[in-house]
Protein backbone atom coordinates (compact mmCIF):
# COMPACT_ATOMS: atom_id res chain seq x y z
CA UNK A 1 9.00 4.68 -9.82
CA UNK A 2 12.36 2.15 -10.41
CA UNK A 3 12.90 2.67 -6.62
CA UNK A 4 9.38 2.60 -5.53
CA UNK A 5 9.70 -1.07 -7.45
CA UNK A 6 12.54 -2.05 -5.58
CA UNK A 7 10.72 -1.15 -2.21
CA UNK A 8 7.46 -3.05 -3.53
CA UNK A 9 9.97 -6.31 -4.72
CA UNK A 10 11.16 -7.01 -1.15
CA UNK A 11 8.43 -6.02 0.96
CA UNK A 12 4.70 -6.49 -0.95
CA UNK A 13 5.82 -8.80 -3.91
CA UNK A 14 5.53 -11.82 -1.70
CA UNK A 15 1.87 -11.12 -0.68
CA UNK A 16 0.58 -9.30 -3.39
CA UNK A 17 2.06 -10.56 -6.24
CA UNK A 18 4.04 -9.35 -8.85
CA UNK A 19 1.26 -8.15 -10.55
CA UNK A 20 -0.47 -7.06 -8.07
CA UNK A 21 -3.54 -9.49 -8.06
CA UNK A 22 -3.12 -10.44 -4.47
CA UNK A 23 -4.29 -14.08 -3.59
CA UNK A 24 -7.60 -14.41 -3.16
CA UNK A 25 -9.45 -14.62 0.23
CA UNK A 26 -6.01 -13.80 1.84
CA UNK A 27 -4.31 -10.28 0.00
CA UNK A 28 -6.13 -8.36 -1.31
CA UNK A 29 -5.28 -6.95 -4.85
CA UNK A 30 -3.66 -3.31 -5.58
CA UNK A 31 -5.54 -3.24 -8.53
CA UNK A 32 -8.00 -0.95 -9.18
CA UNK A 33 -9.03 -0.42 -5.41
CA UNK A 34 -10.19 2.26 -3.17
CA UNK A 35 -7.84 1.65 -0.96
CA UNK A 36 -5.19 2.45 -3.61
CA UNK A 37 -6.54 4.93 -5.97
CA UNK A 38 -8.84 6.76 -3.12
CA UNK A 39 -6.83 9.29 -0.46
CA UNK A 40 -3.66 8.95 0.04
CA UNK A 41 -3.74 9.12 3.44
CA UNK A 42 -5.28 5.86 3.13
CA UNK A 43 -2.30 3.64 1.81
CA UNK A 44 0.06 5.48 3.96
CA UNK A 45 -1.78 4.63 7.09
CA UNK A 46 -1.65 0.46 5.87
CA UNK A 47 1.70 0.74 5.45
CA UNK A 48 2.58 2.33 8.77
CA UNK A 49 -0.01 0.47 10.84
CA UNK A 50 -0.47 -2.78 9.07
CA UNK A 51 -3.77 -3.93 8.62
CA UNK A 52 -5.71 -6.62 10.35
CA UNK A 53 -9.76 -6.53 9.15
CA UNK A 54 -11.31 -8.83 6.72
CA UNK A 55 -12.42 -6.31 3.96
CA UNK A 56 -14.48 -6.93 1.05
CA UNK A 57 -13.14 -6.10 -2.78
CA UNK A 58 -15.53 -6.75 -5.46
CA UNK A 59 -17.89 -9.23 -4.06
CA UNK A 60 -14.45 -11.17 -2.63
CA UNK A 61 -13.66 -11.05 0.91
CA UNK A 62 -9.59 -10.92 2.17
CA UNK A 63 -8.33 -11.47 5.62
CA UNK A 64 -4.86 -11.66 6.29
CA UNK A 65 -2.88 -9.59 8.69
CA UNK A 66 -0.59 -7.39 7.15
CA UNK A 67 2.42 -6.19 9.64
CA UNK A 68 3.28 -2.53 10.11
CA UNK A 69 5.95 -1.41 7.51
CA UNK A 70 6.42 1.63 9.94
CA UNK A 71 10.38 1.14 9.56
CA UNK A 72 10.42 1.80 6.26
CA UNK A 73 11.59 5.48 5.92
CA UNK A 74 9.28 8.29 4.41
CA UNK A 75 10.80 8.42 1.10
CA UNK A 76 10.78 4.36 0.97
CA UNK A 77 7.17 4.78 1.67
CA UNK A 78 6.23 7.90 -0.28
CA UNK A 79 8.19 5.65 -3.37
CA UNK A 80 6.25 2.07 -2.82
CA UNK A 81 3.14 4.31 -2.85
CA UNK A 82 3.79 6.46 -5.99
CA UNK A 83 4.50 2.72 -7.78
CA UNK A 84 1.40 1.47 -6.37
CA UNK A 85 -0.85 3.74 -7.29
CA UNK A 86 0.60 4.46 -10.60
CA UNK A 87 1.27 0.71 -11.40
CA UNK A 88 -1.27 -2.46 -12.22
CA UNK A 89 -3.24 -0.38 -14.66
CA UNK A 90 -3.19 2.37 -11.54
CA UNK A 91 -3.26 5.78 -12.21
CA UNK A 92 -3.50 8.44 -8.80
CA UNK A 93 -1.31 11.40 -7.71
CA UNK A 94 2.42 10.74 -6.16
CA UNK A 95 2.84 10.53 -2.69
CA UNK A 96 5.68 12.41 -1.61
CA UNK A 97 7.80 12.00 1.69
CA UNK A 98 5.86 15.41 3.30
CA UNK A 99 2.99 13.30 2.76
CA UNK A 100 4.09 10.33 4.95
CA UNK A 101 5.83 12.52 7.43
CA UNK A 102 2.60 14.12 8.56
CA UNK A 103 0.16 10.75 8.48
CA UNK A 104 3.52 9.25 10.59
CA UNK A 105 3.28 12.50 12.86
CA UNK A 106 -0.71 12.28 13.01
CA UNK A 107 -0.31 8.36 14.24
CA UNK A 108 2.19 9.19 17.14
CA UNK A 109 -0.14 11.70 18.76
């Protein structure tokens, strides 16, 4: 988790927020979300691919490109995930670098 934070300090912190709340209409939050608490797979994919949709959270909408994080090694990724999803009143399974090596893998195919 401590270096899941540090991960999640320098490169989501300025979007997201310390607290993860986002900023509305632009970030979405990492509160609470489907995109955080559902698969896995899921959060691993935004953070190697970026994201660039408008998506709708609660009756808000968000739209603001998010680059990919893709040079960000596996563990750095499997960390920032684990601290996601298990931070903000969060609570989902760790993500561990096996996991990230195999969506990475899946994406270069």
């Amino acid at each position: 988790m401590e270096r899941g934070k540090k991960v999640f300090e320098q490169y989501c912190m300025p979007c997201h927020m310390q607290d993860g709340s986002g900023v509305p209409r632009l970030n979405p939050p990492l509160i609470k979300t489907s995109y955080v608490l559902g698969d896995k797979k899921t959060i691993i994919e935004i953070i190697l691919k970026g994201f660039d949709a408008q998506v709708e959270i609660e009756g808000e909408y968000y739209q603001n490109a998010m680059a990919p994080h893709d040079f960000l090694t596996d563990e750095q990724i499997a960390d920032v995930s684990t601290y996601v999803r298990n931070s903000f009143g969060n609570k989902a399974s760790v993500v561990v670098p096996s996991d990230v090596k195999a969506v990475r893998n899946a994406i270069k195919k």
